[in-house]
N, C-alpha and C. Protein backbone atom coordinates (compact mmCIF):
# COMPACT_ATOMS: atom_id res chain seq x y z
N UNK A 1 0.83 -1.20 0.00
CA UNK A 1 0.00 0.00 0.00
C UNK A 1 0.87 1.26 0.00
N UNK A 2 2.07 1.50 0.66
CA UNK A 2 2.80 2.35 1.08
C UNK A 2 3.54 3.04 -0.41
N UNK A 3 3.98 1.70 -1.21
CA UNK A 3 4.67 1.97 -2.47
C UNK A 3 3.54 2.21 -3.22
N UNK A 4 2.34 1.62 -3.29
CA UNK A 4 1.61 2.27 -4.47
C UNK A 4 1.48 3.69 -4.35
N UNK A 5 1.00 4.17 -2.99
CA UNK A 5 0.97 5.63 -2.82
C UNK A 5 1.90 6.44 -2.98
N UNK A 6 3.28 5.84 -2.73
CA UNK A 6 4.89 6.28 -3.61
C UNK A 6 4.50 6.59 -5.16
N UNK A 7 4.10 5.84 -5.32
CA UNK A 7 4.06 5.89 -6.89
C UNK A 7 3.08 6.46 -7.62
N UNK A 8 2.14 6.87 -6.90
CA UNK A 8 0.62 7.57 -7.26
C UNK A 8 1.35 9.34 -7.02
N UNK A 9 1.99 9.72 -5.62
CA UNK A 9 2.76 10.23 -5.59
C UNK A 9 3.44 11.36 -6.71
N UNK A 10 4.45 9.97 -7.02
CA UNK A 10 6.11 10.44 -7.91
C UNK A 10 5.21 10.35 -8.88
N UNK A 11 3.52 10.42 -9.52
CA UNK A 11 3.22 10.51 -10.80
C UNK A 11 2.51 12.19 -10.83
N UNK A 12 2.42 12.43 -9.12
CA UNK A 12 1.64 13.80 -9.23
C UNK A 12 3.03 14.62 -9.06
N UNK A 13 3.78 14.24 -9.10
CA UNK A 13 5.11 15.09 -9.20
C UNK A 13 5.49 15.42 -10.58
N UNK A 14 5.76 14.38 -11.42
CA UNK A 14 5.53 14.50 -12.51
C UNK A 14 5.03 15.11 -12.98
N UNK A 15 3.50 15.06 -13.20
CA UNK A 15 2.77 15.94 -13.91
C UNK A 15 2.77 17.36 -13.30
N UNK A 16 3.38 17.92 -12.23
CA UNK A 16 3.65 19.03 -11.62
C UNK A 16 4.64 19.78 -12.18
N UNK A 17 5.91 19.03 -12.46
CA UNK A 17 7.33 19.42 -13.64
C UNK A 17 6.56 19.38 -14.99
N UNK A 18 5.87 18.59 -15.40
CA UNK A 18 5.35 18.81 -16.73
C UNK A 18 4.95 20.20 -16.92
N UNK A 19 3.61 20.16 -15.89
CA UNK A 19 3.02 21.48 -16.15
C UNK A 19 3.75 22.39 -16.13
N UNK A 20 5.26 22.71 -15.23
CA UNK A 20 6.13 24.01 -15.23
C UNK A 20 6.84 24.13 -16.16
N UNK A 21 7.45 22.65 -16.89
CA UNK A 21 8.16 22.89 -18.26
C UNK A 21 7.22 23.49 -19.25
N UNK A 22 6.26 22.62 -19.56
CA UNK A 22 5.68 23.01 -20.92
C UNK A 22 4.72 24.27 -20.84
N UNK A 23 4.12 24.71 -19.62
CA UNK A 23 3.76 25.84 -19.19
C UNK A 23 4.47 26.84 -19.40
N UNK A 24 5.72 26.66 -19.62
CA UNK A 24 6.87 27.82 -18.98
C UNK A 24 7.47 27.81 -20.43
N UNK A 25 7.53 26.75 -20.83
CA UNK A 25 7.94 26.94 -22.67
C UNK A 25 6.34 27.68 -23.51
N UNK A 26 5.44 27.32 -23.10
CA UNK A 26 3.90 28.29 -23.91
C UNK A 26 4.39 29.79 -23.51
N UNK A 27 4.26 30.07 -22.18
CA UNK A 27 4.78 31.24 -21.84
C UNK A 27 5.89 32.35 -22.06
N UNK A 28 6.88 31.71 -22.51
CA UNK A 28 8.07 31.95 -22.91
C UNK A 28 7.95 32.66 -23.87
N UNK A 29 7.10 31.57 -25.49
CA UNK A 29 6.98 31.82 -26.87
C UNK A 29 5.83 32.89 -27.01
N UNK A 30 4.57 32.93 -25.87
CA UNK A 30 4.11 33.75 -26.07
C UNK A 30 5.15 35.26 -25.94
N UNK A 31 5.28 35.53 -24.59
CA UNK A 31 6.58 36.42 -24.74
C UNK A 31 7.92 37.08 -25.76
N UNK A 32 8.50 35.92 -25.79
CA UNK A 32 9.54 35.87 -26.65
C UNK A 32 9.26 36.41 -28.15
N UNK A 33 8.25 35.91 -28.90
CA UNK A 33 7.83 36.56 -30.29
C UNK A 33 7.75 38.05 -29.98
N UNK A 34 7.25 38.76 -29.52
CA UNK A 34 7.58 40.18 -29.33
C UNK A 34 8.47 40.76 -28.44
N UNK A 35 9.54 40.40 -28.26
CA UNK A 35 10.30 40.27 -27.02
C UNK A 35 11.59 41.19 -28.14
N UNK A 36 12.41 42.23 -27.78
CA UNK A 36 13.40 42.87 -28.46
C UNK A 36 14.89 41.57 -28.57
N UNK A 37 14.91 40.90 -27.94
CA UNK A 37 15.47 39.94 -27.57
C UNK A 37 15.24 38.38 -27.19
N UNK A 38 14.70 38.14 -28.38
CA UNK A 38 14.39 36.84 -27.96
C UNK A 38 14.81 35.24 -27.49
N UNK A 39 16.11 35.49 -28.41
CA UNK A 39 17.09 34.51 -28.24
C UNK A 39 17.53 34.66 -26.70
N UNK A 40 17.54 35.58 -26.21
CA UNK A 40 17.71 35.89 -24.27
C UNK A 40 16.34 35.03 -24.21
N UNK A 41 15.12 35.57 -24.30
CA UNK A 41 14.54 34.85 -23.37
C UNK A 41 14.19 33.19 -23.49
N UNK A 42 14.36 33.03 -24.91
CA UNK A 42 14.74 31.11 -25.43
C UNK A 42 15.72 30.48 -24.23
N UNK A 43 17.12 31.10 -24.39
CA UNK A 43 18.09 30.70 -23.85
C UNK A 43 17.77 30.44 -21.89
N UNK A 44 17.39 31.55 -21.58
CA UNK A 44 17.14 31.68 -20.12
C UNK A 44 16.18 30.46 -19.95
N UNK A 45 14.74 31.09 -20.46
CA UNK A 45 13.45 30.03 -19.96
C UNK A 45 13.97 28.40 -20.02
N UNK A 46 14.90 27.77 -21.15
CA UNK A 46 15.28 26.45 -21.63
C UNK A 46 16.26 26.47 -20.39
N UNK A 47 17.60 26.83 -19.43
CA UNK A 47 17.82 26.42 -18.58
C UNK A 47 17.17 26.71 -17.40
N UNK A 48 16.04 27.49 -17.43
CA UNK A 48 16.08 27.86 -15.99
C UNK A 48 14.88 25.90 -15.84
N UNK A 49 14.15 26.12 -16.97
CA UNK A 49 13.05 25.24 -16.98
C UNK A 49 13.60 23.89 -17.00
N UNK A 50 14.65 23.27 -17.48
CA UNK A 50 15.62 22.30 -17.59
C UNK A 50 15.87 22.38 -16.43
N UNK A 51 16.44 22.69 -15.86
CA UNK A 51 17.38 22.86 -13.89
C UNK A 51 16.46 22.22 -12.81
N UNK A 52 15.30 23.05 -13.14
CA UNK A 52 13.88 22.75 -12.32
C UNK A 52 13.40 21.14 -12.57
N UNK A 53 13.26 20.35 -13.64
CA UNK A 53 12.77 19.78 -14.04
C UNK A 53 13.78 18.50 -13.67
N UNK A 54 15.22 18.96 -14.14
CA UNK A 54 16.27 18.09 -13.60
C UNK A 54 16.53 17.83 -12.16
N UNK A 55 16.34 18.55 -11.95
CA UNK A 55 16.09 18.84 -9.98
C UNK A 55 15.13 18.28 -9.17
N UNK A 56 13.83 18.33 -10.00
CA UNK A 56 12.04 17.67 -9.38
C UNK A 56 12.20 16.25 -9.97
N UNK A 57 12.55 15.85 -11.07
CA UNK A 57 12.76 14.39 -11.20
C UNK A 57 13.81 13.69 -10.18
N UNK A 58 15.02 14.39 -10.37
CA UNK A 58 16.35 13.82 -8.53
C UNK A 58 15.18 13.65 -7.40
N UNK A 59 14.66 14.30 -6.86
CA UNK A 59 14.48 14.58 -5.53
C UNK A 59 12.87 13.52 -5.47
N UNK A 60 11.99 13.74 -6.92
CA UNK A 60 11.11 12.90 -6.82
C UNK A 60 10.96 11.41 -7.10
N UNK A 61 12.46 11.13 -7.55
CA UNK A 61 12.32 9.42 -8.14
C UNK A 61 13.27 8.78 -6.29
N UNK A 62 14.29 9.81 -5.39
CA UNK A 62 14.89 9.69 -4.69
C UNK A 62 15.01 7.99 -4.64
N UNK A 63 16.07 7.74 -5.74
CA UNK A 63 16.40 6.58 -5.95
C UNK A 63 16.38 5.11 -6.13
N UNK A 64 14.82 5.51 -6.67
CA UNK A 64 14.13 4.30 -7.47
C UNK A 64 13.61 4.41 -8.51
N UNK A 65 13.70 3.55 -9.73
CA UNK A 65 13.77 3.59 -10.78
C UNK A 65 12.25 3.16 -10.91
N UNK A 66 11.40 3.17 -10.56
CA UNK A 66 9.91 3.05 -10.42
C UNK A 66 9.31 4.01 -10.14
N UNK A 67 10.11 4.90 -9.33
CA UNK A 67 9.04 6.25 -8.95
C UNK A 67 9.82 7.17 -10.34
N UNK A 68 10.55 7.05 -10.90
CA UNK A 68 11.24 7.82 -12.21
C UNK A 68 10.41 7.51 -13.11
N UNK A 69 9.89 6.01 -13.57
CA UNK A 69 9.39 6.19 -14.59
C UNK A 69 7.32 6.54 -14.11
N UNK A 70 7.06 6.43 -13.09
CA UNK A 70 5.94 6.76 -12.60
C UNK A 70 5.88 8.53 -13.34
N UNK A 71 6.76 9.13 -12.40
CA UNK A 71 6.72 10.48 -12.59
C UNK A 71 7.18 10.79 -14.14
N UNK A 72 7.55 10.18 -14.96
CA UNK A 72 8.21 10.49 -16.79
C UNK A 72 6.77 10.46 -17.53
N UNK A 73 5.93 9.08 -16.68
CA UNK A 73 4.91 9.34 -17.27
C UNK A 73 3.70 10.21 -17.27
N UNK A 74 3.87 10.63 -15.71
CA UNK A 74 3.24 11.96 -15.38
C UNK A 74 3.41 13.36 -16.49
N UNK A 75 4.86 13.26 -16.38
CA UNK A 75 5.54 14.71 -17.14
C UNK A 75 4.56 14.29 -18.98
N UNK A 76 4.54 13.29 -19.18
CA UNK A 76 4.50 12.80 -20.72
C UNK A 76 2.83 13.93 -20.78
N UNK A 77 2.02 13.50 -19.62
CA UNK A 77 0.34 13.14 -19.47
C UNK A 77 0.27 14.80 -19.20
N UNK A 78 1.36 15.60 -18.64
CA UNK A 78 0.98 16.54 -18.67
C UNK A 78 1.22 17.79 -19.88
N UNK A 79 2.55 16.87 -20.58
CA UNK A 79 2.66 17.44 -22.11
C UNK A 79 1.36 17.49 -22.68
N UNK A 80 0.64 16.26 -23.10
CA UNK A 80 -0.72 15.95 -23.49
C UNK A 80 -1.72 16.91 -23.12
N UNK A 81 -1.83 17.57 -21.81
CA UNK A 81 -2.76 18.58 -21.24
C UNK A 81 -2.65 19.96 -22.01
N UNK A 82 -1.63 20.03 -21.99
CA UNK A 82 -0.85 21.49 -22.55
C UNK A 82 -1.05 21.50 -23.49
N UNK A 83 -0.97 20.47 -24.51
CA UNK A 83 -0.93 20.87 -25.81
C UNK A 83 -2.61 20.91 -26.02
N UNK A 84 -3.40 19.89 -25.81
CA UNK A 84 -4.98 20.11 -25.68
C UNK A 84 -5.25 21.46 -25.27
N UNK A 85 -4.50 21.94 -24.55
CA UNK A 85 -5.27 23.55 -23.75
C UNK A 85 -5.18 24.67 -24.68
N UNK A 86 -3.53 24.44 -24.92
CA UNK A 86 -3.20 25.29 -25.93
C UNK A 86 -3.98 25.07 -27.02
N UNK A 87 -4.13 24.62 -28.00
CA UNK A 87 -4.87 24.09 -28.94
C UNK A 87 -6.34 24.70 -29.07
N UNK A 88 -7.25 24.40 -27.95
CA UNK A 88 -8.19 24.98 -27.81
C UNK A 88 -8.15 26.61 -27.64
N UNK A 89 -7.18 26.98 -27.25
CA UNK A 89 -6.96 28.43 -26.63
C UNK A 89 -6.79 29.29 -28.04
N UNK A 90 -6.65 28.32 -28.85
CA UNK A 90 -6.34 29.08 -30.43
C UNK A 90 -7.42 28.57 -31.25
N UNK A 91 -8.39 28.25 -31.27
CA UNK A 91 -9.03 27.84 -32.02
C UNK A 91 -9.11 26.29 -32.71
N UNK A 92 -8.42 25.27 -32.20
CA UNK A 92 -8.08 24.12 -32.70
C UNK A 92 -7.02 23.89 -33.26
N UNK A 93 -6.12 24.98 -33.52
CA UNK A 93 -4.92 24.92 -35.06
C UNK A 93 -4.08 25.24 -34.06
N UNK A 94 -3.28 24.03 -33.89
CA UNK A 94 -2.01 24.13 -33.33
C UNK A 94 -0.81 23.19 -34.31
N UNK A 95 0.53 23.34 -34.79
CA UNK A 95 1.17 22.11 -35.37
C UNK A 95 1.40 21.08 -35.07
N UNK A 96 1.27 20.98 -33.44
CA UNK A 96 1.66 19.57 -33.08
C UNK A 96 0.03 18.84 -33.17
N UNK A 97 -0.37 19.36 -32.86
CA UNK A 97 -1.67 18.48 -33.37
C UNK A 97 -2.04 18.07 -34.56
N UNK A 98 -1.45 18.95 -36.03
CA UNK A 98 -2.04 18.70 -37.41
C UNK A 98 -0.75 18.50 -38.10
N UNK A 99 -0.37 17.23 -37.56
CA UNK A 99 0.29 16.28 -38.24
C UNK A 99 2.39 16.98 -38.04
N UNK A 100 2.20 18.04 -36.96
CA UNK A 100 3.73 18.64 -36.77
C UNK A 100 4.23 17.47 -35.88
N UNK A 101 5.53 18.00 -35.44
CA UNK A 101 6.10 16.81 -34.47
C UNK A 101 5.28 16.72 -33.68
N UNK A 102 5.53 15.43 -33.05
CA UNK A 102 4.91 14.62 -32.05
C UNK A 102 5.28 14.42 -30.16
């Protein structure tokens, strides 16, 4: 019982880093396109959001390779959210949805 709730857990962790990466990359690009400097704010948002993400996976798998892939699949489920939100937030026409990368 103890490990499933580990692992129910390290999956709401997951999807917690998801939401700040891919949240924080929507945010960014919204920004960044009118931004005098954009390549600054690419560069910044990609490590600051990387560090975080590298950091919440360490501390949330804390050295089991079960609560890592628990929480990878969290991060995956919350890519999936984001891009649905986004998507809708524009009218349906997003690239990753109409046939862009995956």
């Amino acid at each position: 019982m103890r490990e499933t709730l580990l692992l129910v857990l390290a999956l709401l962790g997951g999807l917690a880093l998801g939401i700040v990466f891919f949240g924080g990359l929507w945010w960014t690009v919204q920004r960044g396109v009118s931004s005098k400097q954009p390549a600054l704010w690419f560069f910044a948002s990609l490590m600051l959001r990387t560090a975080i993400v590298v950091a919440g996976f360490y501390f949330v798998m804390h050295g089991d390779w079960r609560r890592l892939v628990s929480s990878l699949f969290g991060f995956i489920l919350a890519r999936l959210c984001i891009v649905r939100l986004t998507s809708t937030a524009f009218g349906g026409r997003n690239q990753m949805t109409e046939g862009g990368a995956v």
